[in-house]
C-alpha atoms as a PDB file:
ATOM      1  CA  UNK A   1      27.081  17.275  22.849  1.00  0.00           C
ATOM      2  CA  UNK A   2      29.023  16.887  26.289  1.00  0.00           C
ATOM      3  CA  UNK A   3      29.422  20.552  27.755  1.00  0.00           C
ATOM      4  CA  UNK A   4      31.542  19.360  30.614  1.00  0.00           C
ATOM      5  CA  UNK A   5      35.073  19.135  29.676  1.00  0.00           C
ATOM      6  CA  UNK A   6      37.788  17.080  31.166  1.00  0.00           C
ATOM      7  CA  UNK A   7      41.331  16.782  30.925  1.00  0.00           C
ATOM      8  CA  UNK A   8      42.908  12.939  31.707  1.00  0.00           C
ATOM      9  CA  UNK A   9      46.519  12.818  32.468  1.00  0.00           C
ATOM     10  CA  UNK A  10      47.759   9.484  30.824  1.00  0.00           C
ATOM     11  CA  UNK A  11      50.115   7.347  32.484  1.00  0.00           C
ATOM     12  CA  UNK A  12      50.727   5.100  29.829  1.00  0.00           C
ATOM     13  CA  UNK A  13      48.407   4.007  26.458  1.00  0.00           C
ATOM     14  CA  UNK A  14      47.322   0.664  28.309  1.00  0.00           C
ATOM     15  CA  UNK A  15      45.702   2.469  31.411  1.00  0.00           C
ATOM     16  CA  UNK A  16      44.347   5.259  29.343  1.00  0.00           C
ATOM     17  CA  UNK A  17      42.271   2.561  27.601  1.00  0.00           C
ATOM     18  CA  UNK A  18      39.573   1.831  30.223  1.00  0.00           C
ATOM     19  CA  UNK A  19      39.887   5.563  31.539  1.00  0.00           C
ATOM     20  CA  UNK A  20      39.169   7.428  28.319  1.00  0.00           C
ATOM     21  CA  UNK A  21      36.048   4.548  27.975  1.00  0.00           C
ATOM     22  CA  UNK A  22      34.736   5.206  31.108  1.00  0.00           C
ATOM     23  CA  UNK A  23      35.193   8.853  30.935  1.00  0.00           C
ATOM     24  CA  UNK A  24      33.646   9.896  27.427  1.00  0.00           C
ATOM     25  CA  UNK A  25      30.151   8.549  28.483  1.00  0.00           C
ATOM     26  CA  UNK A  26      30.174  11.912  30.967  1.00  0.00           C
ATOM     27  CA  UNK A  27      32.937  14.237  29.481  1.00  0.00           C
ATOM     28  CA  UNK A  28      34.394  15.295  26.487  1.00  0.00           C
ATOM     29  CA  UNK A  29      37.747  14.578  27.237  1.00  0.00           C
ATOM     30  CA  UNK A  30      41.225  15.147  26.038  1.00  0.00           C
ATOM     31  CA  UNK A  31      44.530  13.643  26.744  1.00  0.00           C
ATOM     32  CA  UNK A  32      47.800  15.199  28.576  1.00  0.00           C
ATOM     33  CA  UNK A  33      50.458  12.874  28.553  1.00  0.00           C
ATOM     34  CA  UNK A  34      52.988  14.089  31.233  1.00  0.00           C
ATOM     35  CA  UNK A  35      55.547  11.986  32.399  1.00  0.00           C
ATOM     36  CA  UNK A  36      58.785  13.372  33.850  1.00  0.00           C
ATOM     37  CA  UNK A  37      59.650  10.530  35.960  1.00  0.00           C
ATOM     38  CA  UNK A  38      60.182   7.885  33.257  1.00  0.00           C
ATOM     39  CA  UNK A  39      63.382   6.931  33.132  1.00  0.00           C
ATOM     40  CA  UNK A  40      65.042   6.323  30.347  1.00  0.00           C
ATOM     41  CA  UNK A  41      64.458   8.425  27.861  1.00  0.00           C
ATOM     42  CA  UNK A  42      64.130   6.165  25.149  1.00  0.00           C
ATOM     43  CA  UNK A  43      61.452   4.385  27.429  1.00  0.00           C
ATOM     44  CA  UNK A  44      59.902   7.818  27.770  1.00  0.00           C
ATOM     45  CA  UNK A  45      59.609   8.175  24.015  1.00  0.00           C
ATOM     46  CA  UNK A  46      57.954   5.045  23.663  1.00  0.00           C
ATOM     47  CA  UNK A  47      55.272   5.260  26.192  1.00  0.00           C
ATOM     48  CA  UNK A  48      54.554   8.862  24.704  1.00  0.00           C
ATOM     49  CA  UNK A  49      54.282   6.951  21.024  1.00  0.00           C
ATOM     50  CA  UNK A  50      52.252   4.601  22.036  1.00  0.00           C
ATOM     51  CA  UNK A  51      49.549   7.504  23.632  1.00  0.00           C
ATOM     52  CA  UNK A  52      49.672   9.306  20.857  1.00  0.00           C
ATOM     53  CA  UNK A  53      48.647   6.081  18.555  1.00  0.00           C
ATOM     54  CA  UNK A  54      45.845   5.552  20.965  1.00  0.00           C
ATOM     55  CA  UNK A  55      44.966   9.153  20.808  1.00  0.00           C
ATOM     56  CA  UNK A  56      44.758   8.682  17.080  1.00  0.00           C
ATOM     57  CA  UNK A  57      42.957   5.425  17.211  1.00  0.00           C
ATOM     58  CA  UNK A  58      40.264   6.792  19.008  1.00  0.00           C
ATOM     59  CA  UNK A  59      40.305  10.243  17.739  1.00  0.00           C
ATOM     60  CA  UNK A  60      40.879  12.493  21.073  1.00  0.00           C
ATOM     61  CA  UNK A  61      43.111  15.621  21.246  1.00  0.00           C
ATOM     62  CA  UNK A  62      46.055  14.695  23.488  1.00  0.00           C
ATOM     63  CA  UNK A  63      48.182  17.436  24.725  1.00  0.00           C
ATOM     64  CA  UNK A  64      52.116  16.604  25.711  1.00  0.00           C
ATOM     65  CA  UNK A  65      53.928  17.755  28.675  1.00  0.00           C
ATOM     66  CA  UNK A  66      57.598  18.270  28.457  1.00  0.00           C
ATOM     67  CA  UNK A  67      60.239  15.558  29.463  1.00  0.00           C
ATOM     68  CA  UNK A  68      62.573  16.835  32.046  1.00  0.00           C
ATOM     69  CA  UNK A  69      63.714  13.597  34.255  1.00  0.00           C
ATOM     70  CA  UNK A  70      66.570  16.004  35.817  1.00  0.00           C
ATOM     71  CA  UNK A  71      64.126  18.631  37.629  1.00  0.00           C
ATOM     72  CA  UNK A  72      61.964  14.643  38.628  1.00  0.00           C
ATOM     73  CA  UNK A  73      65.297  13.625  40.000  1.00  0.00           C
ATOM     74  CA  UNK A  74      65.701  16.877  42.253  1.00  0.00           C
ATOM     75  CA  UNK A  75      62.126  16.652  43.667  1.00  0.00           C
ATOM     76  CA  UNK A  76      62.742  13.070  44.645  1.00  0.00           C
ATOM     77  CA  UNK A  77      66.154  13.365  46.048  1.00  0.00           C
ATOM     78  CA  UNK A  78      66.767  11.912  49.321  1.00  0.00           C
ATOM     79  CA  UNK A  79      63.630   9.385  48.594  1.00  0.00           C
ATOM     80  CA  UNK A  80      65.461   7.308  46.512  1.00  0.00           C
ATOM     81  CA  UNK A  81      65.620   4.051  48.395  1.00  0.00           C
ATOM     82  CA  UNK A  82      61.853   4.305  49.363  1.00  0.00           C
ATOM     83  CA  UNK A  83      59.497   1.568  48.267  1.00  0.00           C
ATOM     84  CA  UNK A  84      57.086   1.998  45.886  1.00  0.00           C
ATOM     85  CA  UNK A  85      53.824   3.481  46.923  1.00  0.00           C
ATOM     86  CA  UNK A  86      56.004   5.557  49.382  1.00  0.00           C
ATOM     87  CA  UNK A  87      56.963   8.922  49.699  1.00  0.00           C
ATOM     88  CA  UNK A  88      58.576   9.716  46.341  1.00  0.00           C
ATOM     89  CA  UNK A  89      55.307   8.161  44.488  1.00  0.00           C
ATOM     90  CA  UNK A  90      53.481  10.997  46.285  1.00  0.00           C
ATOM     91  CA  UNK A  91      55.640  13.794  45.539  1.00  0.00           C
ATOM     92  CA  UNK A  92      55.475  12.416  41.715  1.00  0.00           C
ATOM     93  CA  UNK A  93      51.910  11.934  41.283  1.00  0.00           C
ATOM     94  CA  UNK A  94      51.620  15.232  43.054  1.00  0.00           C
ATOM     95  CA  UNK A  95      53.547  16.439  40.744  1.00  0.00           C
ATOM     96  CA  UNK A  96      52.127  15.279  37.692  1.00  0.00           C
ATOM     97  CA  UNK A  97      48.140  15.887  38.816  1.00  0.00           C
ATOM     98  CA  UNK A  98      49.457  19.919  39.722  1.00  0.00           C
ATOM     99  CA  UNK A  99      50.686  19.849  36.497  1.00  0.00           C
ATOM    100  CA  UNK A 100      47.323  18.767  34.671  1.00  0.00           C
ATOM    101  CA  UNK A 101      45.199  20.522  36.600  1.00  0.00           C
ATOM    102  CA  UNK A 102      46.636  23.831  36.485  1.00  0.00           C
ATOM    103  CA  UNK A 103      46.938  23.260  32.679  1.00  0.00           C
ATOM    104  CA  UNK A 104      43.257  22.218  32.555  1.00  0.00           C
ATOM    105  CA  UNK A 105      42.601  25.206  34.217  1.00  0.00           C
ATOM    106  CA  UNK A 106      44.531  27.759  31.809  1.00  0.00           C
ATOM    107  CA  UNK A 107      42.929  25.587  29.046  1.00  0.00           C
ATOM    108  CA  UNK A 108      39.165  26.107  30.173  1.00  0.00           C
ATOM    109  CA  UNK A 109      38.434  22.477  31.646  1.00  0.00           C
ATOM    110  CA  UNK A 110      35.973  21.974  34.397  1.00  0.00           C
ATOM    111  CA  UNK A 111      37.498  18.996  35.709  1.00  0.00           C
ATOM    112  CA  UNK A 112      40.848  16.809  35.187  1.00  0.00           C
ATOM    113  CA  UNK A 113      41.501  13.450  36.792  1.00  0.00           C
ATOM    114  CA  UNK A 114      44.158  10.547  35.648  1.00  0.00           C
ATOM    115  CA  UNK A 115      44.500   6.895  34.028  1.00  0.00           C
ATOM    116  CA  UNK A 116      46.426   5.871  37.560  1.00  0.00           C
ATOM    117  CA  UNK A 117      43.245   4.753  38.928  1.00  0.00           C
ATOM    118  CA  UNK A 118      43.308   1.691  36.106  1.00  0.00           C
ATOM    119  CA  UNK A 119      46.714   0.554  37.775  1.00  0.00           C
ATOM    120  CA  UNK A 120      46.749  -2.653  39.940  1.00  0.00           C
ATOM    121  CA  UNK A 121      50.053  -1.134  41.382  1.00  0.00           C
ATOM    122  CA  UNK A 122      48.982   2.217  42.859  1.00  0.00           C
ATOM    123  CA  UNK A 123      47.193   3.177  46.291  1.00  0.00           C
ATOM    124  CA  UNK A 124      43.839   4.618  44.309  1.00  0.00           C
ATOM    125  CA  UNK A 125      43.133   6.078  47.920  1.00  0.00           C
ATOM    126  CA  UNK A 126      46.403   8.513  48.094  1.00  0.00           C
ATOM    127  CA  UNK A 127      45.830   9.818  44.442  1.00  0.00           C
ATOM    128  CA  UNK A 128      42.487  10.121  45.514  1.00  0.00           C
ATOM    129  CA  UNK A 129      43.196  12.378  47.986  1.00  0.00           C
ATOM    130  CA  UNK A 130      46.192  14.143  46.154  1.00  0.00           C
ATOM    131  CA  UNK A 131      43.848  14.784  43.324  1.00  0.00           C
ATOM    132  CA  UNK A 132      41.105  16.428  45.396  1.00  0.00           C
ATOM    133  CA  UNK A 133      43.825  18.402  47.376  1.00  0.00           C
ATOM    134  CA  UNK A 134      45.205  19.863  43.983  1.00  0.00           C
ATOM    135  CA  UNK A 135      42.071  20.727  43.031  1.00  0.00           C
ATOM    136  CA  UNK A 136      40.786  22.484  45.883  1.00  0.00           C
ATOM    137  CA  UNK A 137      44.064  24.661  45.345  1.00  0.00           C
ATOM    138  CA  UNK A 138      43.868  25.071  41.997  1.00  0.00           C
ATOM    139  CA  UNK A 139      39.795  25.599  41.994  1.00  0.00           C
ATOM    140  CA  UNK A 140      39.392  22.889  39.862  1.00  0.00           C
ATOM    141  CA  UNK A 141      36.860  20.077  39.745  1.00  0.00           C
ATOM    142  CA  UNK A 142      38.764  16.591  39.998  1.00  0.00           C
ATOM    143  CA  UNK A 143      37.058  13.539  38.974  1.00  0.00           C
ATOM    144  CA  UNK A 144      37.718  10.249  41.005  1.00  0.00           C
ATOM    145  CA  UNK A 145      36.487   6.469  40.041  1.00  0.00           C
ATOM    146  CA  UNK A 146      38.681   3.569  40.406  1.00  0.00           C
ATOM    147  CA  UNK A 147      38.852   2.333  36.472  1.00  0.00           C
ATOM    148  CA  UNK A 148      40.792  -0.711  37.604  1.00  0.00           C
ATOM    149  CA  UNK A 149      37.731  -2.042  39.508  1.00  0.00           C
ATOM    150  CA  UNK A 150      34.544  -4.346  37.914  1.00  0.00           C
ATOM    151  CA  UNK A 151      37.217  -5.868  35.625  1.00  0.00           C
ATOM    152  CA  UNK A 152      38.438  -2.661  34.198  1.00  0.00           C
ATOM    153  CA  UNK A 153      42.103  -3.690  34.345  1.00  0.00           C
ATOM    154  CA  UNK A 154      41.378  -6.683  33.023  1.00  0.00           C
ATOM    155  CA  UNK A 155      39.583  -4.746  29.863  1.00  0.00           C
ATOM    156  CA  UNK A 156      42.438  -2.501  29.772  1.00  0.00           C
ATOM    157  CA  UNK A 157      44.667  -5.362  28.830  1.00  0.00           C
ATOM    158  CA  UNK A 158      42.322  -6.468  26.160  1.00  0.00           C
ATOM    159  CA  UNK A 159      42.434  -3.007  24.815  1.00  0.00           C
ATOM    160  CA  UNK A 160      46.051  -3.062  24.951  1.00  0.00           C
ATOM    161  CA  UNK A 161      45.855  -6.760  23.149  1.00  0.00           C
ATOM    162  CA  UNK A 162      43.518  -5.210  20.201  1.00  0.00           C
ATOM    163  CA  UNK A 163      45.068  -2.042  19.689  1.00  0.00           C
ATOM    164  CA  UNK A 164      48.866  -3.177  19.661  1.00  0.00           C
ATOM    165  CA  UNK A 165      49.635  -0.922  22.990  1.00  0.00           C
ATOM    166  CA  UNK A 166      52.983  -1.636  24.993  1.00  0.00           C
ATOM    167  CA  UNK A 167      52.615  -2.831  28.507  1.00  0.00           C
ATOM    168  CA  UNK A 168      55.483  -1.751  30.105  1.00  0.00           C
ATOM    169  CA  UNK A 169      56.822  -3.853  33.476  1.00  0.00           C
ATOM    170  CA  UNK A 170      57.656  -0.901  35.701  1.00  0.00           C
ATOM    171  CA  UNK A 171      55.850   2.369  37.007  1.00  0.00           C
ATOM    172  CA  UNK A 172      58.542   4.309  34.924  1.00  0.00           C
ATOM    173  CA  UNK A 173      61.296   6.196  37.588  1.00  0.00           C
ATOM    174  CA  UNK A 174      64.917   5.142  37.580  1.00  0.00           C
ATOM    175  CA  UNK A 175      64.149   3.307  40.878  1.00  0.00           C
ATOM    176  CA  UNK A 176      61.253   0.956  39.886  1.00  0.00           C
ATOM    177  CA  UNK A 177      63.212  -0.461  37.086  1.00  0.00           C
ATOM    178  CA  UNK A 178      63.645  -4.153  36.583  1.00  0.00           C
ATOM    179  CA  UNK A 179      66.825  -6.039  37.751  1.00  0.00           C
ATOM    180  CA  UNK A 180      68.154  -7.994  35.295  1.00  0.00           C
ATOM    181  CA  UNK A 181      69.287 -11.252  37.072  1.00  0.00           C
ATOM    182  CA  UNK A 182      72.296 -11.621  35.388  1.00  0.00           C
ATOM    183  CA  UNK A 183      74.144  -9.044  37.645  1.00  0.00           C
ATOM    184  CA  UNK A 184      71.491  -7.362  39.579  1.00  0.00           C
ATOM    185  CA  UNK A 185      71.491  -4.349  37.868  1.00  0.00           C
ATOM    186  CA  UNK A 186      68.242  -2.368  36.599  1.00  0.00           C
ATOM    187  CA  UNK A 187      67.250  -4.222  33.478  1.00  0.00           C
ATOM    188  CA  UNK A 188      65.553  -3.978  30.116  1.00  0.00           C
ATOM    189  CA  UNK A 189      62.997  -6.674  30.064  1.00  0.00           C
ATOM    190  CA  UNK A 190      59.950  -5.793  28.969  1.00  0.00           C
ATOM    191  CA  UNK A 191      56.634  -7.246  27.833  1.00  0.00           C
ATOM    192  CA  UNK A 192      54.570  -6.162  25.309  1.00  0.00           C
END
């Protein structure tokens, strides 16, 4: 048996895929989906759905955050019309890796890290150094590889493929929402 313990904040179900893989061959390792920033809720309710049938699948605990876009929406005020990877993204990923590591501290963890690193649309080098920040603060070990390299995003899409997982088309906040062409107004187009 694994006696290091880690707790994975999930993203999504698709990017969890390769992380959880990759992770369970050195951890024993539970879930925390925590997700403020998705926007809408009904969105938010699916992603969480589809994490949860994942977590089933593959038989891992996976602990849920609380949804709370409107407290997201003050923290990120006045960074609204930055572009992605920009300022807001690091005060949400901040955000959301305090979160799970203070939780995987009050929970008994060793170590916490995050599904982001599977993303092709993320700077792996700025959660990188979020993630060891947090956990230097919170005294907390955080765990960094870059899932998405050595064709691990790839393999997260077969994953996705197999297990009937949504791919969403947009990082989840109000601002990184589609535009639907028709009027230029953020869309609903999704892929699954």
């Amino acid at each position: 048996m694994k006696t290091k313990r880690l707790l994975l904040h999930i993203c999504c179900a698709p990017d969890a895929t390769v992380a959880f893989q990759k992770l369970k061959e050195r951890f024993t390792v539970e879930g925390y989906f925590y997700n403020p920033n998705i926007f809408p809720e009904t969105e938010y309710r699916k992603r969480l759905s589809f994490a949860r049938t994942l977590a089933r699948v593959w038989d891992f605990p996976l602990n849920e955050g609380e949804y709370d876009c409107e407290n997201w929406m003050g923290l990120t005020r006045g960074y609204e019309k930055e572009p992605e990877g920009g300022q807001r993204c690091r005060l949400c990923i901040a955000k959301n890796l305090r979160r799970t590591a203070v939780l995987a501290k009050a929970l008994g963890f060793g170590w916490y890290s995050t599904s982001l690193f599977t993303s092709r649309m993320k700077d792996l080098r700025m959660i990188e150094v979020i993630g060891y920040r947090i956990g230097r603060e919170v005294k907390i070990s955080f765990f960094y590889e870059p899932f998405r390299r050595e064709g691990g995003f790839d393999q997260s899409v077969r994953y996705s493929r197999e297990l009937g997982l949504y791919r969403q088309t947009y990082c989840g906040c109000p601002y990184s929402l589609p535009l639907d062409d028709s009027n230029g107004q953020p869309g609903s187009t999704q892929v699954g």
